[in-house]
Protein backbone atom coordinates (compact mmCIF):
# COMPACT_ATOMS: atom_id res chain seq x y z
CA UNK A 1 -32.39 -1.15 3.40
CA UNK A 2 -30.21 -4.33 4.80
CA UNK A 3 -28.07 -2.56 7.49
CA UNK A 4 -25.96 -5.78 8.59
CA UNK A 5 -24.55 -8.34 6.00
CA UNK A 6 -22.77 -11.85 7.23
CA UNK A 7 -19.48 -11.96 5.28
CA UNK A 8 -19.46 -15.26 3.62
CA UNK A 9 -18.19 -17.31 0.62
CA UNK A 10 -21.31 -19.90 0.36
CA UNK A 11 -23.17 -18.90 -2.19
CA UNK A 12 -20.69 -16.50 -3.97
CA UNK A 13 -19.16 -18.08 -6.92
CA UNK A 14 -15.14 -16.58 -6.77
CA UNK A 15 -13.67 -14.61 -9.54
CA UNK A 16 -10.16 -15.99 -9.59
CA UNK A 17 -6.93 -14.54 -11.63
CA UNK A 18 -3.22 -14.61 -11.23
CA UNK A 19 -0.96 -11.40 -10.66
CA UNK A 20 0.59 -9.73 -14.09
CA UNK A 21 3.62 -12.13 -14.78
CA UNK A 22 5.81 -9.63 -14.93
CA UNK A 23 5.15 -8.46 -11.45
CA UNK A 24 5.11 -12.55 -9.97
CA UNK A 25 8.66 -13.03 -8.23
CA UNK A 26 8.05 -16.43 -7.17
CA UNK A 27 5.73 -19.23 -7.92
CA UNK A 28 2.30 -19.34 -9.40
CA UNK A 29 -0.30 -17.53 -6.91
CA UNK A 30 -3.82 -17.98 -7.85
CA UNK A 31 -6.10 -15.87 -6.30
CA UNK A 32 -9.80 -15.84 -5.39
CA UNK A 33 -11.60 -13.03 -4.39
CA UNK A 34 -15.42 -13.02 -3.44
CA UNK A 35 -16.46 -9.30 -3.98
CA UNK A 36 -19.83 -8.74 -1.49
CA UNK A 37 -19.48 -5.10 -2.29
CA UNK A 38 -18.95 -2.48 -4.85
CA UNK A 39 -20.21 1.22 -3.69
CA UNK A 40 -18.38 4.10 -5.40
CA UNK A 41 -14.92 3.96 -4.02
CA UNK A 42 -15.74 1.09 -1.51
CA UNK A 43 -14.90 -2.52 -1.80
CA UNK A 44 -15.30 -5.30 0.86
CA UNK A 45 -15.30 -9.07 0.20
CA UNK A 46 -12.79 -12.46 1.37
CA UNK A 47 -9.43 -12.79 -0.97
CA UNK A 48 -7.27 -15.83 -0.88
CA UNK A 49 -4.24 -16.88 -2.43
CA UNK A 50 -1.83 -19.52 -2.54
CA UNK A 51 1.61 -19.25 -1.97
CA UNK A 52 3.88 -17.15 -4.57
CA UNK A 53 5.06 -13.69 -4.46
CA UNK A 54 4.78 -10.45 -6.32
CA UNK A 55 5.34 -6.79 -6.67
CA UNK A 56 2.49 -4.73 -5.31
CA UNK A 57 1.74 -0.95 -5.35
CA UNK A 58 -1.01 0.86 -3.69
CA UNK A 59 -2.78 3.61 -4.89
CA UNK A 60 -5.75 3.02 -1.99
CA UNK A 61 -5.99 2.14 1.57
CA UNK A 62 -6.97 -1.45 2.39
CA UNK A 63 -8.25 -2.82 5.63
CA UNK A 64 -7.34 -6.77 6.15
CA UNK A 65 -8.11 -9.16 8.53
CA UNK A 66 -6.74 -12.35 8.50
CA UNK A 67 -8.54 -15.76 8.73
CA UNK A 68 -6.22 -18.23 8.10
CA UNK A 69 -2.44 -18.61 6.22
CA UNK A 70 0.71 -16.62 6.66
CA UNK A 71 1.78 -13.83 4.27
CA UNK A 72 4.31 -11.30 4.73
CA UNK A 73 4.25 -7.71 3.26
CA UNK A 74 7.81 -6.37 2.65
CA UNK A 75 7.88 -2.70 1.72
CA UNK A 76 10.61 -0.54 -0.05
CA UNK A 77 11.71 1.02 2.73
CA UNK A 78 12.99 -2.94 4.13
CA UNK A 79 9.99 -2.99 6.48
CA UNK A 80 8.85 -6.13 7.40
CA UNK A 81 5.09 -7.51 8.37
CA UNK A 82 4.19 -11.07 8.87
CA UNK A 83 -0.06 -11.58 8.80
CA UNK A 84 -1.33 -14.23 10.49
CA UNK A 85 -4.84 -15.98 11.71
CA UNK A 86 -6.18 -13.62 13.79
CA UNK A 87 -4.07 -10.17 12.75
CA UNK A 88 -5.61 -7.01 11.16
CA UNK A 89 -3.59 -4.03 9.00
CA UNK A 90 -3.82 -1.10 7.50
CA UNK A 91 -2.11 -0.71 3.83
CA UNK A 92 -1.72 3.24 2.91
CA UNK A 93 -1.83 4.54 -0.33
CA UNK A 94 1.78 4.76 -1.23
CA UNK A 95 2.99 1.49 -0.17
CA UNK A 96 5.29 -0.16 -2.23
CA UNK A 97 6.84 -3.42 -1.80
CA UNK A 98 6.30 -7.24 -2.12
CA UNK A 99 3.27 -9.54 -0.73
CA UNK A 100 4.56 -13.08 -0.33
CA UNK A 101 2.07 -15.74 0.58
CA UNK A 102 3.87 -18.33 2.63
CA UNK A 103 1.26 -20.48 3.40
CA UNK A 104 -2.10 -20.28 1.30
CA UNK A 105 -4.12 -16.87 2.50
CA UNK A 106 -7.31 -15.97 3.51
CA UNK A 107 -8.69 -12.36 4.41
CA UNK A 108 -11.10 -9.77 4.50
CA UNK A 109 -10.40 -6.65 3.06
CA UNK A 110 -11.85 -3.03 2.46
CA UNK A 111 -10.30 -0.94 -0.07
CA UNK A 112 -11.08 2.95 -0.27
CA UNK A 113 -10.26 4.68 -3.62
């Protein structure tokens, strides 16, 4: 059993889409996510995307940590959160909002269903 895994891209060919159109507010974000793990409910891997921005809803909590970019999460309510090199965040299931990528994005994540 492999206790300890080194989160990285090499190796790990991306799976790369675009947001639904009709949830895309501005520009054409193209994302790539490396998935290193799928475990009932779990999900871990890197995601990046380049600038654009587009409705999101969340049915799941999501851990993120931030390597490099700028993206700012605006939620319903008119909260505000800018992500940056270096910042981590907790998304709850519930929030509702926009993700805007100012500068191309790149982040862990964690997603429990």
């Amino acid at each position: 059993m492999q206790l300890l895994q080194r989160v990285t891209r090499d190796g790990t060919p991306p799976e790369v889409t675009r947001p639904d159109p009709a949830k895309v507010l501005k520009g054409d974000p193209v994302h790539s996510t490396w998935n290193l793990e799928d475990a009932g409910g779990l999900y871990a891997g890197l995601w990046q995307s380049t600038p654009g921005a587009w409705r999101v809803s969340y049915a799941e909590w999501e851990y993120v940590y931030i390597h490099s970019g700028h993206s700012v999460l605006t939620g319903t309510d008119g909260s505000v959160t800018h992500l940056r090199a270096g910042d981590s965040y907790i998304i709850r299931p519930g929030f509702e909002g926009v993700w805007e990528v100012i500068e191309t994005t790149l982040k862990d994540y964690v997603i429990r269903s």
